[in-house]
Protein backbone atom coordinates (compact mmCIF):
# COMPACT_ATOMS: atom_id res chain seq x y z
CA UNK A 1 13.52 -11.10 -14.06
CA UNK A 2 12.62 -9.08 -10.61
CA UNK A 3 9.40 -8.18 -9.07
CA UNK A 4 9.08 -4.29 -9.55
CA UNK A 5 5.84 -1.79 -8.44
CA UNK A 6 3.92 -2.17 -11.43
CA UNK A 7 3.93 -5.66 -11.76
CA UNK A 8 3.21 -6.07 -8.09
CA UNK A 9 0.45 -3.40 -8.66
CA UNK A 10 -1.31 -4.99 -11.59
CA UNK A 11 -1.17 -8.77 -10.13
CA UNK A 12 -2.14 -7.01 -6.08
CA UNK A 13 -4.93 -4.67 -7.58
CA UNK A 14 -6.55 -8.06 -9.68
CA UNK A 15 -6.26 -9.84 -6.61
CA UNK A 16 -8.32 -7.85 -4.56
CA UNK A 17 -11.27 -9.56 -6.49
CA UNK A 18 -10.14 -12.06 -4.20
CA UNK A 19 -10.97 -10.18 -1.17
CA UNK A 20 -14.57 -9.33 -2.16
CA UNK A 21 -14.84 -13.25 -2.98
CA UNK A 22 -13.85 -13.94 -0.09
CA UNK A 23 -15.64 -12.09 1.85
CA UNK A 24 -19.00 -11.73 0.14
CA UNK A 25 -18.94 -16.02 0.45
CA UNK A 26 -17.87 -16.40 4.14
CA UNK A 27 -20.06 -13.15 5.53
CA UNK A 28 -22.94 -15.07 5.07
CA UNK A 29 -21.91 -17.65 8.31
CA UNK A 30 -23.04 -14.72 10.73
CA UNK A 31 -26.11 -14.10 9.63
CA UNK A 32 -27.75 -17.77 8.98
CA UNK A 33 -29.62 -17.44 12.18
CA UNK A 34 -30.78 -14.29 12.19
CA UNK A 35 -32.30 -14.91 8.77
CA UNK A 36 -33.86 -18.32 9.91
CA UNK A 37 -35.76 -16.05 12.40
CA UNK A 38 -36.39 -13.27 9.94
CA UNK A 39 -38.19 -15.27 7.07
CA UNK A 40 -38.91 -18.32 8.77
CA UNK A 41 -37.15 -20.63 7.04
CA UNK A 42 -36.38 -24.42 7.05
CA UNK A 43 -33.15 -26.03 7.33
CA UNK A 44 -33.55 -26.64 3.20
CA UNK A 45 -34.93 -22.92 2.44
CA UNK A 46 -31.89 -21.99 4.64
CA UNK A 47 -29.59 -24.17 2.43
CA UNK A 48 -31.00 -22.67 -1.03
CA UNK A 49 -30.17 -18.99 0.70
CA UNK A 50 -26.51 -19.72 1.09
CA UNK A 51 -26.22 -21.36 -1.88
CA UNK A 52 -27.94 -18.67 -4.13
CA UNK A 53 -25.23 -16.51 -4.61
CA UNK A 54 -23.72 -20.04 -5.35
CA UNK A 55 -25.56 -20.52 -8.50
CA UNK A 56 -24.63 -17.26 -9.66
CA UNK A 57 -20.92 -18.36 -9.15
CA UNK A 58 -21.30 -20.96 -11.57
CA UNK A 59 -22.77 -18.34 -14.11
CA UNK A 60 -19.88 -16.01 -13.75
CA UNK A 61 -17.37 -19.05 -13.84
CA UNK A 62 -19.21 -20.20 -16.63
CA UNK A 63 -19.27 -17.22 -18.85
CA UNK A 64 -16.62 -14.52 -17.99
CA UNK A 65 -14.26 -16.32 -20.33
CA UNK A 66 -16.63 -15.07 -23.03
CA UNK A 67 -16.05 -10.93 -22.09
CA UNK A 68 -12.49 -11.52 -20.88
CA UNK A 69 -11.81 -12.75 -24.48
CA UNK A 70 -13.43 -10.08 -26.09
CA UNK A 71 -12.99 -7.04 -24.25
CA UNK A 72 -10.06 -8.15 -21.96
CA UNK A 73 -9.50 -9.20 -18.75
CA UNK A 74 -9.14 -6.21 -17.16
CA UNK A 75 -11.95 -4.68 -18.46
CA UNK A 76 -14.52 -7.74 -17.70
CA UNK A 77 -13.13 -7.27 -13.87
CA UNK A 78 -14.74 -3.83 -13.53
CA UNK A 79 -18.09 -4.79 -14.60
CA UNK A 80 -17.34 -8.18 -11.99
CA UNK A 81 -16.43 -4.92 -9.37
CA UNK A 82 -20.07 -3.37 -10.44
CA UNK A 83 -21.60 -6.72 -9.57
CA UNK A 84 -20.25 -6.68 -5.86
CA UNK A 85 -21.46 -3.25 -5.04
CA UNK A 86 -25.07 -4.13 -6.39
CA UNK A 87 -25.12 -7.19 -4.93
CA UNK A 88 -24.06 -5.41 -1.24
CA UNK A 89 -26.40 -2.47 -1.52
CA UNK A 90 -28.99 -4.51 -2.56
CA UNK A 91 -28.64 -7.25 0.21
CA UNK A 92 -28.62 -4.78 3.10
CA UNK A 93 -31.66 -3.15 1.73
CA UNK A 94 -33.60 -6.02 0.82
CA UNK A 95 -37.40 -5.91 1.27
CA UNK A 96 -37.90 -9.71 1.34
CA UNK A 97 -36.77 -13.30 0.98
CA UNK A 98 -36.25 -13.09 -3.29
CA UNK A 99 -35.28 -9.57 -3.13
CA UNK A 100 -32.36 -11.24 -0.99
CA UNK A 101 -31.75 -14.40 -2.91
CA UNK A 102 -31.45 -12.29 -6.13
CA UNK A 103 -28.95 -10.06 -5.04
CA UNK A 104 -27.02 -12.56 -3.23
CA UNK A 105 -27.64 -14.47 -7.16
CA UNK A 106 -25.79 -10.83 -8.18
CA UNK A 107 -23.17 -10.87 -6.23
CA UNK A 108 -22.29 -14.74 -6.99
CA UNK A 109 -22.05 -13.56 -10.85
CA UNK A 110 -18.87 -11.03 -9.43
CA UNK A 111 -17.62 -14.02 -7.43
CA UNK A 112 -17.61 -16.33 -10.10
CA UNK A 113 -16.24 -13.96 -12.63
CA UNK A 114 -13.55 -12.67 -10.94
CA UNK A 115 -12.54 -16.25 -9.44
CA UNK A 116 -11.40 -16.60 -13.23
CA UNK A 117 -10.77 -13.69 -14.78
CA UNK A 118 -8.51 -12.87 -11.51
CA UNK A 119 -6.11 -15.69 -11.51
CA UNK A 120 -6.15 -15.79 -15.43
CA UNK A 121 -5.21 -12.10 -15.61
CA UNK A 122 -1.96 -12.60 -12.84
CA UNK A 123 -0.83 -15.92 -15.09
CA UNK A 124 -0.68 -13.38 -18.03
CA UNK A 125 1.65 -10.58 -16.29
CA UNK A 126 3.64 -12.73 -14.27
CA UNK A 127 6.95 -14.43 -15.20
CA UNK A 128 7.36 -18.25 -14.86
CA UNK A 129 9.39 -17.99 -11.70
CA UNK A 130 7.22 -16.01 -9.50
CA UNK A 131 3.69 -16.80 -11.01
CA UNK A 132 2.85 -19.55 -8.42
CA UNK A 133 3.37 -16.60 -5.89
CA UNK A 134 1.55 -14.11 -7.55
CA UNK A 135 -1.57 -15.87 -8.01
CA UNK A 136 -1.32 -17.50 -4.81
CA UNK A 137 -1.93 -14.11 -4.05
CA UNK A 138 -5.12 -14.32 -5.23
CA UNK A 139 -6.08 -17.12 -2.93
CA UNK A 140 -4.12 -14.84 0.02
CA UNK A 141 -6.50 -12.24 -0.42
CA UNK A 142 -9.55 -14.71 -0.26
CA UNK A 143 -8.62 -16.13 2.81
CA UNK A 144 -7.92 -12.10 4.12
CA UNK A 145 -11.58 -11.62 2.74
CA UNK A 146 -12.50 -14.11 4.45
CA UNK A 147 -10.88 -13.35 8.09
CA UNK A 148 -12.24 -9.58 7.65
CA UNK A 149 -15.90 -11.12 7.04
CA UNK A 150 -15.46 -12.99 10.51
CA UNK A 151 -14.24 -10.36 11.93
CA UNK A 152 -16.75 -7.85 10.94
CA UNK A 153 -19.32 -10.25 11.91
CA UNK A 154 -17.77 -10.05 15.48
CA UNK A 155 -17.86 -6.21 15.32
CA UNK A 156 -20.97 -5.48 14.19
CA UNK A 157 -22.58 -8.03 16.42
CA UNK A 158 -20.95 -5.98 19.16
CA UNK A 159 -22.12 -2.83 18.29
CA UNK A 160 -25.86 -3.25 18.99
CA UNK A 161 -27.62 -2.83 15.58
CA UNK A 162 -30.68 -5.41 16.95
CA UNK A 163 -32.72 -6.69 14.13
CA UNK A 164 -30.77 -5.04 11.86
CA UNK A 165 -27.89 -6.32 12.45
CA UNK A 166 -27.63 -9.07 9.20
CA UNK A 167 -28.60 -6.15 6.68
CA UNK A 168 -25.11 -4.13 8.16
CA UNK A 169 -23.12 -7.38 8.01
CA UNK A 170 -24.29 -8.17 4.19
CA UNK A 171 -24.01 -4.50 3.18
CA UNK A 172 -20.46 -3.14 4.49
CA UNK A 173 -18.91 -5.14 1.71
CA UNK A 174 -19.68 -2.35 -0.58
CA UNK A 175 -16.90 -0.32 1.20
CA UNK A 176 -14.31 -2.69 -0.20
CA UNK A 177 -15.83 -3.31 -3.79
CA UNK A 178 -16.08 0.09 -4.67
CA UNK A 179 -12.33 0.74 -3.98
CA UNK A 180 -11.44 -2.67 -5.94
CA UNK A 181 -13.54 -0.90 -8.92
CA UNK A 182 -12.01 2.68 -8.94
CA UNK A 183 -7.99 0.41 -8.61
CA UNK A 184 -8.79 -1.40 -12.28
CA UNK A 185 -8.45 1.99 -13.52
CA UNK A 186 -4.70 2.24 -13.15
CA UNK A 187 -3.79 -1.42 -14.13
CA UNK A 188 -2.83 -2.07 -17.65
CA UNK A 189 -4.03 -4.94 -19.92
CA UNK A 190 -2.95 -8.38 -20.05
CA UNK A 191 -0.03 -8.48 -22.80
CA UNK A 192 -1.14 -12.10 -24.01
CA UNK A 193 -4.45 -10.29 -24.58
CA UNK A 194 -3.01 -7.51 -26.82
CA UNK A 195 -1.12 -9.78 -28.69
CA UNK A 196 -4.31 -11.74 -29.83
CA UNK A 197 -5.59 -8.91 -30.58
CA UNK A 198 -2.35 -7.71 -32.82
CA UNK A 199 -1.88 -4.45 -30.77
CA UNK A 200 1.34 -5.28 -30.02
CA UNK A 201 3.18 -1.86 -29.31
CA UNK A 202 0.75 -1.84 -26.42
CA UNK A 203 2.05 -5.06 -25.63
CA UNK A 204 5.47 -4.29 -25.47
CA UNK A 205 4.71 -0.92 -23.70
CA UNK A 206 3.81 -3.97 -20.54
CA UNK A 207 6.09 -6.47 -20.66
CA UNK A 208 8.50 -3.01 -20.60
CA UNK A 209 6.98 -2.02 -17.58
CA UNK A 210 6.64 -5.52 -15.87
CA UNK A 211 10.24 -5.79 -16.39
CA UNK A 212 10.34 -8.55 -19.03
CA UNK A 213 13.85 -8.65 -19.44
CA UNK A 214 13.52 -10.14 -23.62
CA UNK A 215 10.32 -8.37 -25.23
CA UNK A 216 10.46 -9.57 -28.54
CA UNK A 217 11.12 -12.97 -27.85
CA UNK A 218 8.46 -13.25 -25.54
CA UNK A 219 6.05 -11.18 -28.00
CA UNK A 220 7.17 -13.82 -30.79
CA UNK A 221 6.91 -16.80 -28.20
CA UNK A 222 3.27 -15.54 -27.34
CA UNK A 223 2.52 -14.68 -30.87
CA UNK A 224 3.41 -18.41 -31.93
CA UNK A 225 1.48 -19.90 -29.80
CA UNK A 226 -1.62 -17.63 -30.76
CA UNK A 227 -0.45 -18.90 -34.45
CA UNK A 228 -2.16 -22.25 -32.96
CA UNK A 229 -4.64 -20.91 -31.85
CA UNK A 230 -5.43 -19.74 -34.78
CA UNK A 231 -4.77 -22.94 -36.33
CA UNK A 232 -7.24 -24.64 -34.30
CA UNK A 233 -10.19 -22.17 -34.18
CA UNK A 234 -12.95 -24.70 -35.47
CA UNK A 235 -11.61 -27.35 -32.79
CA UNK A 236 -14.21 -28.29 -30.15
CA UNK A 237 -12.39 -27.63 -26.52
CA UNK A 238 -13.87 -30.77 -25.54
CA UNK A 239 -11.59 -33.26 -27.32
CA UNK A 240 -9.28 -35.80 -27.04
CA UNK A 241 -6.61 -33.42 -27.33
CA UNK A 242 -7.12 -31.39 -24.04
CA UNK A 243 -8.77 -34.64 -22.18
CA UNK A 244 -5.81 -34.27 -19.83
CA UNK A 245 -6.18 -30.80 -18.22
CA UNK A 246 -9.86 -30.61 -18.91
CA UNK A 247 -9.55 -33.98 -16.12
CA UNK A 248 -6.91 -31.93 -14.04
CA UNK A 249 -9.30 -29.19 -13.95
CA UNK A 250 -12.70 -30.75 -13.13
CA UNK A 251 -10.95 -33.14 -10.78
CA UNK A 252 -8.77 -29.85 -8.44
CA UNK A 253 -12.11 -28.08 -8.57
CA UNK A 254 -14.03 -31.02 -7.74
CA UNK A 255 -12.12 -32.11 -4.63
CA UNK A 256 -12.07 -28.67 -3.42
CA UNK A 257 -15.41 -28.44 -2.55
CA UNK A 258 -15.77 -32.29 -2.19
CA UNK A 259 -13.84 -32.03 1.15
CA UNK A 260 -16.52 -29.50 2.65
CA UNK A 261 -14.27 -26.72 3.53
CA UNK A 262 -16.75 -23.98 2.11
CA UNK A 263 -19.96 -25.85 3.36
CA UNK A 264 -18.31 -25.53 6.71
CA UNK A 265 -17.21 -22.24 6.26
CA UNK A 266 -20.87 -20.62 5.64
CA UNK A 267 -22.42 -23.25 8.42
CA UNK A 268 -19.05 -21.72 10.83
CA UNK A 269 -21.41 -20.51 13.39
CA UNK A 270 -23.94 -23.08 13.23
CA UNK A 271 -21.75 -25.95 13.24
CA UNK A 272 -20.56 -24.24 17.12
CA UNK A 273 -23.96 -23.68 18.14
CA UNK A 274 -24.44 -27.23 17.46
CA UNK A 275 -21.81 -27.81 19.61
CA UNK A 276 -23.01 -26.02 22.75
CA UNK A 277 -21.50 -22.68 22.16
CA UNK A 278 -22.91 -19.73 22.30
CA UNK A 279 -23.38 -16.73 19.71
CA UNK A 280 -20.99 -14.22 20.56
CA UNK A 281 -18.38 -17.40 21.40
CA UNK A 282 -19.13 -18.81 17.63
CA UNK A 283 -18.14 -14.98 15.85
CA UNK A 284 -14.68 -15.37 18.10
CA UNK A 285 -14.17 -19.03 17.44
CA UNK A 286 -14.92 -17.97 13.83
CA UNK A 287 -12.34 -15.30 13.64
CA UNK A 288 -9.59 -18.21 15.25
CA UNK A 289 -10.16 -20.26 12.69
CA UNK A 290 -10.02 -17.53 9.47
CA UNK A 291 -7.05 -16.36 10.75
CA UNK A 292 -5.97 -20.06 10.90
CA UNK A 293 -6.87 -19.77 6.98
CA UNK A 294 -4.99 -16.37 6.64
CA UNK A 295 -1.21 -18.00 8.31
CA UNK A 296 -1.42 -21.47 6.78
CA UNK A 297 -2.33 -19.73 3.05
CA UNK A 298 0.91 -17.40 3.61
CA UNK A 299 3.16 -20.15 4.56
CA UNK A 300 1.90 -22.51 1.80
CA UNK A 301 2.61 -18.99 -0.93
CA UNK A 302 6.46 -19.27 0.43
CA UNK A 303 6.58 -22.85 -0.49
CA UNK A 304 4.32 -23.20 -3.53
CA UNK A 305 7.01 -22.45 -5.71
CA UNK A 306 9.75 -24.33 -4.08
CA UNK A 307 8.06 -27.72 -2.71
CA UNK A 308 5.70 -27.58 -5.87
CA UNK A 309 1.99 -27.91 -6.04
CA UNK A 310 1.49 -31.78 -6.14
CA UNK A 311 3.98 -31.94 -3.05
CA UNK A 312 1.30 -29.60 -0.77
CA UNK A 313 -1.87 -31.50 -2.37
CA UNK A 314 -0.36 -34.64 -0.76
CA UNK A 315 0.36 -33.44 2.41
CA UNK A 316 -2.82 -31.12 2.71
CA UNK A 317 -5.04 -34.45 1.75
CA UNK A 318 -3.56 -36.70 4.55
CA UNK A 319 -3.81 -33.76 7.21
CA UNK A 320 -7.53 -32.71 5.89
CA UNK A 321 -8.74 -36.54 6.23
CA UNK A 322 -7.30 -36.64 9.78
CA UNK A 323 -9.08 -33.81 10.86
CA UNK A 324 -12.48 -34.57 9.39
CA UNK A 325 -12.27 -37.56 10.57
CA UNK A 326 -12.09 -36.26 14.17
CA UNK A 327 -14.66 -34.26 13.73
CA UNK A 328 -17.23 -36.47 13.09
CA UNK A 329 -15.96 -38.17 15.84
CA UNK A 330 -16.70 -35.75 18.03
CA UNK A 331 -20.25 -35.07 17.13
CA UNK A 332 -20.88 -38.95 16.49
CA UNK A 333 -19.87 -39.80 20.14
CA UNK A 334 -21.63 -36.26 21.32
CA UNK A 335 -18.01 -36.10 23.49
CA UNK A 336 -14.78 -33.86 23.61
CA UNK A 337 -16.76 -30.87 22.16
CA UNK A 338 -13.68 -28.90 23.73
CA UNK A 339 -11.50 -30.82 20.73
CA UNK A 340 -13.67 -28.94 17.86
CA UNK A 341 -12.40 -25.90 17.72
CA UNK A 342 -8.71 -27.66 17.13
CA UNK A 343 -10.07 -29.67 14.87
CA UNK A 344 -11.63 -27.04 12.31
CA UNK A 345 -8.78 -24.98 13.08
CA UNK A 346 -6.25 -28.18 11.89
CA UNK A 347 -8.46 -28.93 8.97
CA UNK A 348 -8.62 -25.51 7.65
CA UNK A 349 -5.09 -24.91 8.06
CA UNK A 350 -3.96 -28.18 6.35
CA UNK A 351 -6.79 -27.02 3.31
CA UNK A 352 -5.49 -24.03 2.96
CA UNK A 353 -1.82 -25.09 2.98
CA UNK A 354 -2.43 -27.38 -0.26
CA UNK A 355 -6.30 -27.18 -2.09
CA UNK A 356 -6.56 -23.39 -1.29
CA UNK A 357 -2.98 -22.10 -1.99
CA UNK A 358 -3.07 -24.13 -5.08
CA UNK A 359 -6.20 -24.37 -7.14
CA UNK A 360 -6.01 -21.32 -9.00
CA UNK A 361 -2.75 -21.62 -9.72
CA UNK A 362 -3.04 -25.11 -11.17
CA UNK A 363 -5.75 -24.30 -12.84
CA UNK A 364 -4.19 -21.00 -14.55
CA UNK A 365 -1.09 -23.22 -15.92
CA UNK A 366 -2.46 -26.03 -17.37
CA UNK A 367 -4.34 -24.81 -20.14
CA UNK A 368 -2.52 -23.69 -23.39
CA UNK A 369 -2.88 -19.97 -24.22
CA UNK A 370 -5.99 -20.91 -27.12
CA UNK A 371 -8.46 -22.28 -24.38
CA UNK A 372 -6.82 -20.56 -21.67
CA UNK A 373 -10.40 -18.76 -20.85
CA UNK A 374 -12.31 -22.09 -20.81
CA UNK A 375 -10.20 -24.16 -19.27
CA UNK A 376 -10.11 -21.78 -16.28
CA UNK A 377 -13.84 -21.32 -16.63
CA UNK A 378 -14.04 -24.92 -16.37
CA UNK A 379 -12.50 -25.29 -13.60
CA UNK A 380 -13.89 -22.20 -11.94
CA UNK A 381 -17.60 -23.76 -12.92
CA UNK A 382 -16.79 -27.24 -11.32
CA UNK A 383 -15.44 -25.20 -8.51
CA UNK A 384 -18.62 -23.61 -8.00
CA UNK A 385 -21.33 -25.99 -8.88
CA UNK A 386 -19.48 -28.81 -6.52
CA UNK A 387 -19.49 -25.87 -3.94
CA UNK A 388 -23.59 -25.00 -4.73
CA UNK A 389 -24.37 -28.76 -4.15
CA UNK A 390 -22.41 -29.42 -1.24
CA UNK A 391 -23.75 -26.53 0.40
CA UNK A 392 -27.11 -26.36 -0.34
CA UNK A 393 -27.81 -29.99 1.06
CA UNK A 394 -24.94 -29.93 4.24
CA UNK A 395 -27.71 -28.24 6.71
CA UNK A 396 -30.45 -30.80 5.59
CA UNK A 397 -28.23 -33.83 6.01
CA UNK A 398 -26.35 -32.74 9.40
CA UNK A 399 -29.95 -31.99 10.55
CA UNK A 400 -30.19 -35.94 10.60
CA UNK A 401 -26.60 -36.63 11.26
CA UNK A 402 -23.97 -33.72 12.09
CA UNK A 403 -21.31 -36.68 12.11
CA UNK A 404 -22.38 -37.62 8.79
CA UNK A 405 -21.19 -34.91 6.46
CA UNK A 406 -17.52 -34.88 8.11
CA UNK A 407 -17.23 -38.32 7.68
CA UNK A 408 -17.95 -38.16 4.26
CA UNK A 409 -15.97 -35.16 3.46
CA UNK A 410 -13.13 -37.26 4.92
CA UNK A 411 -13.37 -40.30 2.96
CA UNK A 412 -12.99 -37.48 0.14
CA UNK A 413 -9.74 -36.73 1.48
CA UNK A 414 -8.58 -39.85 1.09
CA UNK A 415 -9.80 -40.16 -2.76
CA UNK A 416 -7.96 -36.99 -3.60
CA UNK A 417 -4.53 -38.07 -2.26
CA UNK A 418 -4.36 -41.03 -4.47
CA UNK A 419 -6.00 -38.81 -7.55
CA UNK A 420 -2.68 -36.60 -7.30
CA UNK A 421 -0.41 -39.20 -6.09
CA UNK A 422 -1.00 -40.97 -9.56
CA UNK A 423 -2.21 -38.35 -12.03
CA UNK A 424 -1.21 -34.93 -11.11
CA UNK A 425 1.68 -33.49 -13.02
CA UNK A 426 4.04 -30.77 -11.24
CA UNK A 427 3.61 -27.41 -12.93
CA UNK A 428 6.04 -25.69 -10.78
CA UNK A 429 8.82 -22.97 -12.79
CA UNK A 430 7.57 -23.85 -16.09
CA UNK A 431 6.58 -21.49 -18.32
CA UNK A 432 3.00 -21.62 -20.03
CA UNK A 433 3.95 -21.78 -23.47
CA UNK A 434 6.66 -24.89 -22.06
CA UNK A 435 3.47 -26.21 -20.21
CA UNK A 436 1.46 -26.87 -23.10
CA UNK A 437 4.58 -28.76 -25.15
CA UNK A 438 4.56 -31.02 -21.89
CA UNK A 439 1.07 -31.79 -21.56
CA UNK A 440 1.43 -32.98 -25.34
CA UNK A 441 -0.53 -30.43 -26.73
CA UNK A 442 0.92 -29.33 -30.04
């Protein structure tokens, strides 16, 4: 089976949820001091600002399996596209400190939807042998999302808006999230979602137009499955059954943010001011190391499918340790400040080579089709909360110790390599119907 447009269109146009989660998460770096001077706040208030649109993250994750079930995935993506715009509009126009933490609360609800209805509806168009590419993609676009927040944070820091200034960086995101929400309009439904819900000349109509080579024998392979499911209705998702990728999945989204990389991505530009360097030098120094992010996430999407998933976990753990470990060296010995920059830049690029390229992926393939939605919403949740936590207490503990955090997001690291050396299966060119028979699950 080939790529053609309309499965690249469907899987490219989900994706750009990506972008917008991207983004709205990282945009926040260039504006953490400019809001410490606006509202006065503490290192800890300062902490519960980034990580408010945090906590909404882990309501999305939490329940946009709930509307992706019921009304699709598709569908549930435009009302996660209606969340970024409000959340934009309303953070660039905020009157005060809640009006701010509620839309930012807004905008987490799109980021934490789409970070599983995204992947989960790219698993459902895409064939077994380019899946790991096309959700990579995903990930692609929230490292681009990322890079363009950095960016625009340079820009409009350039462009003299004064006081002003963190409302235009916060707000221009609505640019980008009202295109995503007028594209879901010309992408079709998931075809594992039409055939739960028996509609299956829609279905075929698809997996014609995706280029599914053998329609009814993936209809009846999809349809068996959902047989299972149907099967198992009154089972609790929580049971010994699925104990294995309920652990892959809270373990891949617990490591994630366990080895800091978002806590230093929002702190960016105070973790180089810490550092001795100045404003303007922090936004450029930024934008190095998100397009670090954006080269390292492309090269790992060429492999992914080739060297496998577990194979760039490994590597990415041993490279991520290293360079954590030299950062806190740096700030613990107050010496080679020069060697910081290379050192976020190396950690970030061996992250995004393995956790990053690979978490929604894994994630999206390990759950059979019946508990598909929760098991990604699972994930997505421990994703999130492990990222609210970590993030909401880094600036009150590297206010006592800026060594200390890298040093424990290092030892991490370490943790996770032997986690996947031992326990992580390779999901790589296996189809998700074939995945579940492997993991056991009847």
């Amino acid at each position: 089976m080939q790529l053609n447009s309309f499965l690249l269109r469907s899987s490219g146009v989900a994706a750009l949820g990506g972008l917008l989660f991207g983004f709205d998460t990282a945009v926040i770096a260039g504006t953490t001091d400019a809001l410490r001077g606006t509202y006065h706040l503490t290192p800890g208030m300062v902490g519960i600002t980034v990580a408010s649109a945090l906590w909404g993250t882990i309501l999305g994750a939490m329940f946009a399996g709930i509307p992706g079930d019921r009304y699709g995935r598709r569908d549930s993506l435009r009302v996660m596209a209606v969340f970024y715009v409000l959340s934009a509009v309303g953070c660039a126009f905020a009157w005060n400190w809640y009006a701010l933490l509620a839309f930012r609360l807004i905008g987490g609800l799109g980021i934490g939807g789409s970070s599983v209805l995204g992947p989960m509806y790219i698993a459902e168009v895409s064939p077994a042998k380019w899946r790991g590419r096309l959700v990579g993609f995903f990930q692609f676009n929230v490292v681009v999302g990322i890079l363009l927040a950095y960016l625009s944070n340079y820009l409009i820091g350039q462009a003299g808006f004064g006081a002003t200034e963190w409302r235009w960086k916060l707000g221009v995101s609505a640019i980008p999230a009202v295109l995503f929400l007028l594209m879901l309009f010309g992408i079709a439904r998931s075809p594992r979602w039409l055939v739960a819900k028996k509609r299956l000349d829609e279905a075929r109509h698809v997996l014609k137009k995706i280029g599914e080579p053998n329609i009814e024998a993936e209809i009846q392979d999809i349809a068996a499955s959902i047989d299972i499911e149907h099967s198992h209705e009154r089972e609790p998702f929580f049971s010994r059954k699925y104990a294995r990728p309920i652990f892959l999945a809270v373990a891949i989204g617990f490591f994630n943010q366990m080895l800091g990389v978002n806590a230093i991505l929002y702190y960016l530009n105070d973790i180089f001011l810490r550092a001795g360097f100045s404003k303007v030098s922090g936004d450029l120094q930024a934008v190095a190391v998100g397009l670090t992010n954006l080269v390292a996430t492309v090269i790992a999407m060429s492999l992914i499918d080739h060297a496998g998933r577990r194979t760039l976990l490994l590597i990415g753990s041993v490279g991520c340790a290293a360079s954590l470990a030299g950062v806190a060296w740096v700030f613990g010995t107050q010496s080679h400040q020069s060697l910081l920059v290379w050192l976020l830049v190396g950690f970030i690029a061996f992250f995004s080579f393995s956790q990053g390229a690979v978490i929604w992926v894994y994630i999206s393939e390990i759950f059979p089709n019946r508990v598909r939605a929760k098991g990604q919403s699972l994930g997505s949740f421990t994703h999130w909360a492990m990222n609210a936590v970590v993030s909401g207490l880094f600036p009150v503990v590297a206010a006592h110790s800026h060594a200390a955090p890298f040093a424990f997001f290092s030892c991490m690291a370490i943790v996770q390599f032997f986690v996947v050396l031992f326990l992580f299966p390779e999901t790589k060119a296996v189809s998700l119907e074939d995945m579940q028979r492997r993991l056991g699950i009847a």
